[in-house]
C-alpha atoms as a PDB file:
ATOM      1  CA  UNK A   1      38.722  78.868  40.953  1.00  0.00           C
ATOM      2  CA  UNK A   2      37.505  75.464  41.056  1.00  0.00           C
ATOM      3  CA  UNK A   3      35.380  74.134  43.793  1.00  0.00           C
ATOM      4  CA  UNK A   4      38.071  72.029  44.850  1.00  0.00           C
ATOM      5  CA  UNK A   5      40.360  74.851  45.228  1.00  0.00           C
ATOM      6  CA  UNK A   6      37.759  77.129  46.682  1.00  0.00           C
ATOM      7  CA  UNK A   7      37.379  74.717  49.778  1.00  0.00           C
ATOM      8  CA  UNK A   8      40.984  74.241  50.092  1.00  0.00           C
ATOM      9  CA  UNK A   9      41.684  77.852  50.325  1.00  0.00           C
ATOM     10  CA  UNK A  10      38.978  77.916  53.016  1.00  0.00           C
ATOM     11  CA  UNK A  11      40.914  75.162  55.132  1.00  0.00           C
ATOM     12  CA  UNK A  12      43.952  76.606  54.242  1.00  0.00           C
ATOM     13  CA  UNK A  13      42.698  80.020  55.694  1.00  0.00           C
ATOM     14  CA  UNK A  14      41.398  78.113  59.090  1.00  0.00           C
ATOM     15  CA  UNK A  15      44.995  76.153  59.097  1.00  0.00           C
ATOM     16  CA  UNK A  16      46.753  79.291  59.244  1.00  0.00           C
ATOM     17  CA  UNK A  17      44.604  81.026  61.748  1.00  0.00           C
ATOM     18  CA  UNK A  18      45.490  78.512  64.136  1.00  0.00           C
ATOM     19  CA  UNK A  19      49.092  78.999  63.417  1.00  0.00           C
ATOM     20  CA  UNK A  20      47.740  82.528  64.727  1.00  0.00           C
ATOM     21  CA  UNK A  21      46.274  81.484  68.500  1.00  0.00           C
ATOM     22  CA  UNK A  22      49.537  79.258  68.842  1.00  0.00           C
ATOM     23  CA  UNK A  23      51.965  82.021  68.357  1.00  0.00           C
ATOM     24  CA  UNK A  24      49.156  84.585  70.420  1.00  0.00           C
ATOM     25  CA  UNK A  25      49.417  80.976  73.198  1.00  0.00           C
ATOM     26  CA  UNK A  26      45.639  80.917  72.475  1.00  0.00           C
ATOM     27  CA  UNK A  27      46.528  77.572  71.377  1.00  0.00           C
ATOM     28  CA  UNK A  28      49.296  74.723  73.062  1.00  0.00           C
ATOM     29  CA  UNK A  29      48.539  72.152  70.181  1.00  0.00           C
ATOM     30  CA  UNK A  30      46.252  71.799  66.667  1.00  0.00           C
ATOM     31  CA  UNK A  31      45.522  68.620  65.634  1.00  0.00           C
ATOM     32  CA  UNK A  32      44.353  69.218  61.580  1.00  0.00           C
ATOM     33  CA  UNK A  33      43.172  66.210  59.525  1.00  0.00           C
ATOM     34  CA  UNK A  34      43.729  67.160  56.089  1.00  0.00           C
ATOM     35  CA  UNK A  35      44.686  66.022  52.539  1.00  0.00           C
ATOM     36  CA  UNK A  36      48.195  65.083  51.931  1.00  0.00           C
ATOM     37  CA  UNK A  37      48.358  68.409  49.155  1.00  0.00           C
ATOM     38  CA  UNK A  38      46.893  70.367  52.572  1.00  0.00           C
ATOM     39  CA  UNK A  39      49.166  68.715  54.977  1.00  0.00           C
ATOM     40  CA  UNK A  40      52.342  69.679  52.807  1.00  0.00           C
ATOM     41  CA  UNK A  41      51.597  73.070  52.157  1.00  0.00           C
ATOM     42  CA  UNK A  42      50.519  73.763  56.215  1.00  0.00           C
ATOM     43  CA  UNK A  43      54.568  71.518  56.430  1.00  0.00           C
ATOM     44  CA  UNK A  44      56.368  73.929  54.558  1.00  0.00           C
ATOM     45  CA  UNK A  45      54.344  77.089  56.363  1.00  0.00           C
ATOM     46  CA  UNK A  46      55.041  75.492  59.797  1.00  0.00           C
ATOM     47  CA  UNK A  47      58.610  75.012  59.551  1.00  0.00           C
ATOM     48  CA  UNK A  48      59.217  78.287  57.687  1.00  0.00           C
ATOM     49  CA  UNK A  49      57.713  79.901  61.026  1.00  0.00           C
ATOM     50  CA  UNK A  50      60.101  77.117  63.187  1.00  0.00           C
ATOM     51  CA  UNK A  51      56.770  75.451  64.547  1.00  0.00           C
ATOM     52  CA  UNK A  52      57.455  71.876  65.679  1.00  0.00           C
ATOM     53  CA  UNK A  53      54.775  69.148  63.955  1.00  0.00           C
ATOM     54  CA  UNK A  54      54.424  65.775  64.109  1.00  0.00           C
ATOM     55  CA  UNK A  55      52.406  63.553  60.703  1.00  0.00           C
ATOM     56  CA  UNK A  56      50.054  60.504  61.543  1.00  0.00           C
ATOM     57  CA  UNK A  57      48.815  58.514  58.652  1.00  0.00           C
ATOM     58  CA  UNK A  58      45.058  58.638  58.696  1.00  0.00           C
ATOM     59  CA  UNK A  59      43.557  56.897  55.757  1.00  0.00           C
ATOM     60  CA  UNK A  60      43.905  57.046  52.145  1.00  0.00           C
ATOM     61  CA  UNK A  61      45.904  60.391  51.502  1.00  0.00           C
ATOM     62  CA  UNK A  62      44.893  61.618  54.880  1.00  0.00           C
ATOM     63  CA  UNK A  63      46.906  63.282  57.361  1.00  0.00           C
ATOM     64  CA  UNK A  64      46.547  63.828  60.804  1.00  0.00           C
ATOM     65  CA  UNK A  65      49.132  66.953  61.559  1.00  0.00           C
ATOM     66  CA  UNK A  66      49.954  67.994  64.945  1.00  0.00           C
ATOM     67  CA  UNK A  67      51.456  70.899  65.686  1.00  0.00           C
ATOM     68  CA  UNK A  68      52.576  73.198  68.617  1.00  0.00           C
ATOM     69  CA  UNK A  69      54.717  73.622  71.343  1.00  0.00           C
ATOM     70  CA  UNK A  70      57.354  70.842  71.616  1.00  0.00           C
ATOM     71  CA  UNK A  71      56.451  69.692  75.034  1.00  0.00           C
ATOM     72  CA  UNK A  72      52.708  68.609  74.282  1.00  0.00           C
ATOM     73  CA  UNK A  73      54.415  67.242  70.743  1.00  0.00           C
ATOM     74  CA  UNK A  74      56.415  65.095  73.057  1.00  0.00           C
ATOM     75  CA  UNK A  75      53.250  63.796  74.702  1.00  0.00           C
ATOM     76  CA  UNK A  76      51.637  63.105  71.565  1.00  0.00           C
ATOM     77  CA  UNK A  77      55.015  61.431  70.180  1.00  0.00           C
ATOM     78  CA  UNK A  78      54.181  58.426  72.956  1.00  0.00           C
ATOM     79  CA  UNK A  79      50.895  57.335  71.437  1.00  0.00           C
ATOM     80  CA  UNK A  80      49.964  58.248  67.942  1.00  0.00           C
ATOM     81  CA  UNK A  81      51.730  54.596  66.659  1.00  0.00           C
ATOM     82  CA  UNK A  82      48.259  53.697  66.242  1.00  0.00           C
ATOM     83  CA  UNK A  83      45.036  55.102  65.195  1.00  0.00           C
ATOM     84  CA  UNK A  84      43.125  57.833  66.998  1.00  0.00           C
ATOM     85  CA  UNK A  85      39.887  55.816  67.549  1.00  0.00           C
ATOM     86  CA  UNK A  86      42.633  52.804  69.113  1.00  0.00           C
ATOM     87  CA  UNK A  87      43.891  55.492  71.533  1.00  0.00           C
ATOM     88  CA  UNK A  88      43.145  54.371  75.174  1.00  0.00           C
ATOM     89  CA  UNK A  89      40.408  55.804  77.506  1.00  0.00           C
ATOM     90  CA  UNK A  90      43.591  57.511  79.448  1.00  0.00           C
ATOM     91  CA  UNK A  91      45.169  58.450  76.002  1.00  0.00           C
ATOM     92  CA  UNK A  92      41.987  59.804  74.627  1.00  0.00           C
ATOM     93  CA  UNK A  93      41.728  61.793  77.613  1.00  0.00           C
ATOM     94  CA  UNK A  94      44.947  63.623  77.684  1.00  0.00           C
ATOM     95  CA  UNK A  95      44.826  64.331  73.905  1.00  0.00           C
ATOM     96  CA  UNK A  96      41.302  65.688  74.564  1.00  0.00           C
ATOM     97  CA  UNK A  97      42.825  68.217  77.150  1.00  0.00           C
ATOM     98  CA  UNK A  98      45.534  69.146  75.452  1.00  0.00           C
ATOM     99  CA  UNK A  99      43.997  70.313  72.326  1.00  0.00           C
ATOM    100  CA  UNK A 100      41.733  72.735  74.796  1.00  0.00           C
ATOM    101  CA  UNK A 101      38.466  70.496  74.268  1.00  0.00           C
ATOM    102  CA  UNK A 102      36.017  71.492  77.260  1.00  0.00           C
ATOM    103  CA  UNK A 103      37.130  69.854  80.389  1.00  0.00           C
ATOM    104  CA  UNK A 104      33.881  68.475  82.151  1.00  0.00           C
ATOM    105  CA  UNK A 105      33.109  66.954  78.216  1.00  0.00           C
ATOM    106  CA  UNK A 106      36.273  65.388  78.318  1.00  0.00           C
ATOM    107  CA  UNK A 107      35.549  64.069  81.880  1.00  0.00           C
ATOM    108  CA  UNK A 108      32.402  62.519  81.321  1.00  0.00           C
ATOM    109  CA  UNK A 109      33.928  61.054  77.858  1.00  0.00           C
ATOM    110  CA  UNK A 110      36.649  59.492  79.910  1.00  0.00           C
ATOM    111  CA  UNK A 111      34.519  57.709  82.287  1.00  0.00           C
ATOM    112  CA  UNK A 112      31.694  56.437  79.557  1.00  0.00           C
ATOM    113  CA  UNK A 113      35.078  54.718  77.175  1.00  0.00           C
ATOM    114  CA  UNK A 114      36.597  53.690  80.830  1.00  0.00           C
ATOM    115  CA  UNK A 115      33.222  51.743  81.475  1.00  0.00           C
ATOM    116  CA  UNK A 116      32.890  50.525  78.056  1.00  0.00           C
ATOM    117  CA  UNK A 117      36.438  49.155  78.129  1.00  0.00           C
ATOM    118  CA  UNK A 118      35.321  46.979  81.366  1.00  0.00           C
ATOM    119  CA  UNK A 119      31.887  45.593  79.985  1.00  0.00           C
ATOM    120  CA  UNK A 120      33.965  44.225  76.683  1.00  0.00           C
ATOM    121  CA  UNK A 121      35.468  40.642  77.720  1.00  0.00           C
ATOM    122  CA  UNK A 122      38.522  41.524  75.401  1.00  0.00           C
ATOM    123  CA  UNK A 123      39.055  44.870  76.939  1.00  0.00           C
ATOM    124  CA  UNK A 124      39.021  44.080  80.415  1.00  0.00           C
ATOM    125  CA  UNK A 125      41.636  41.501  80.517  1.00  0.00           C
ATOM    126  CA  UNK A 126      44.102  44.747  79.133  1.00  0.00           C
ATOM    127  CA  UNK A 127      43.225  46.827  82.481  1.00  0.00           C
END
C-alpha cells in the first residue's frame, strides 16, 4: 500500500465513522472536504445507506460534501452557491451550529466577522 492509499484509507475510515454518529444522531450534519476519488467513493456509500448529501466545488479536485439529515441539508442548500470563506457572518454562524461546533466559539466568532464586516467600507454598505 502506497502512501497515498494509506492516507486515504485513513480518511476513508474517519468518513465512515461519521456515517456512524449520524445514524447513532450523534451527528445532524458532516461537512467532509475531500478529493474528488474520496468524495465519490463516501457518494456511492452514502446513497447505498439512503443518506441525503449535497457536493460544493472547493478548489482544484476538491469537494466539500455535506451530508445528513434532509432538513439541515435544506439549510445548507440556501447558501453554499458560493464559497465557504464568502459565507456571511449570519451564514457562517448557522453552519457553525449546525455541524455541532462549540456554541460560545461560534458566538464570539459571529460577533468578531459581524464587526469586521462594519469597519470594511465595502462591507458595510451590504448591512
Amino acid at each position: 500500500m502506497s502512501m497515498e492509499e494509506y492516507d486515504r484509507f485513513g480518511a476513508m475510515k474517519l468518513y465512515f465513522h461519521q456515517i456512524y454518529e449520524l445514524k447513532k444522531g450523534v451527528r445532524h450534519l458532516v461537512l467532509c472536504t475531500m478529493s474528488g476519488d474520496c468524495a465519490r467513493l463516501l457518494i456511492d456509500r452514502l446513497e447505498s445507506q439512503h443518506i441525503d448529501y449535497v457536493e460544493q466545488p472547493a478548489g482544484a479536485d476538491k469537494v466539500n460534501l455535506y451530508f445528513g439529515r434532509r432538513q439541515c441539508l435544506d439549510v445548507v442548500r440556501h447558501f453554499i452557491a458560493k464559497p465557504l470563506h464568502r459565507l456571511t457572518p449570519e451564514e457562517d454562524f448557522m453552519l457553525g451550529v449546525m455541524l455541532g461546533y462549540d456554541l460560545t466559539m461560534q458566538c464570539e466568532r459571529f460577533c468578531n466577522r459581524r464587526s469586521a464586516a462594519f469597519t470594511e467600507p465595502s462591507l458595510a454598505a451590504a448591512w
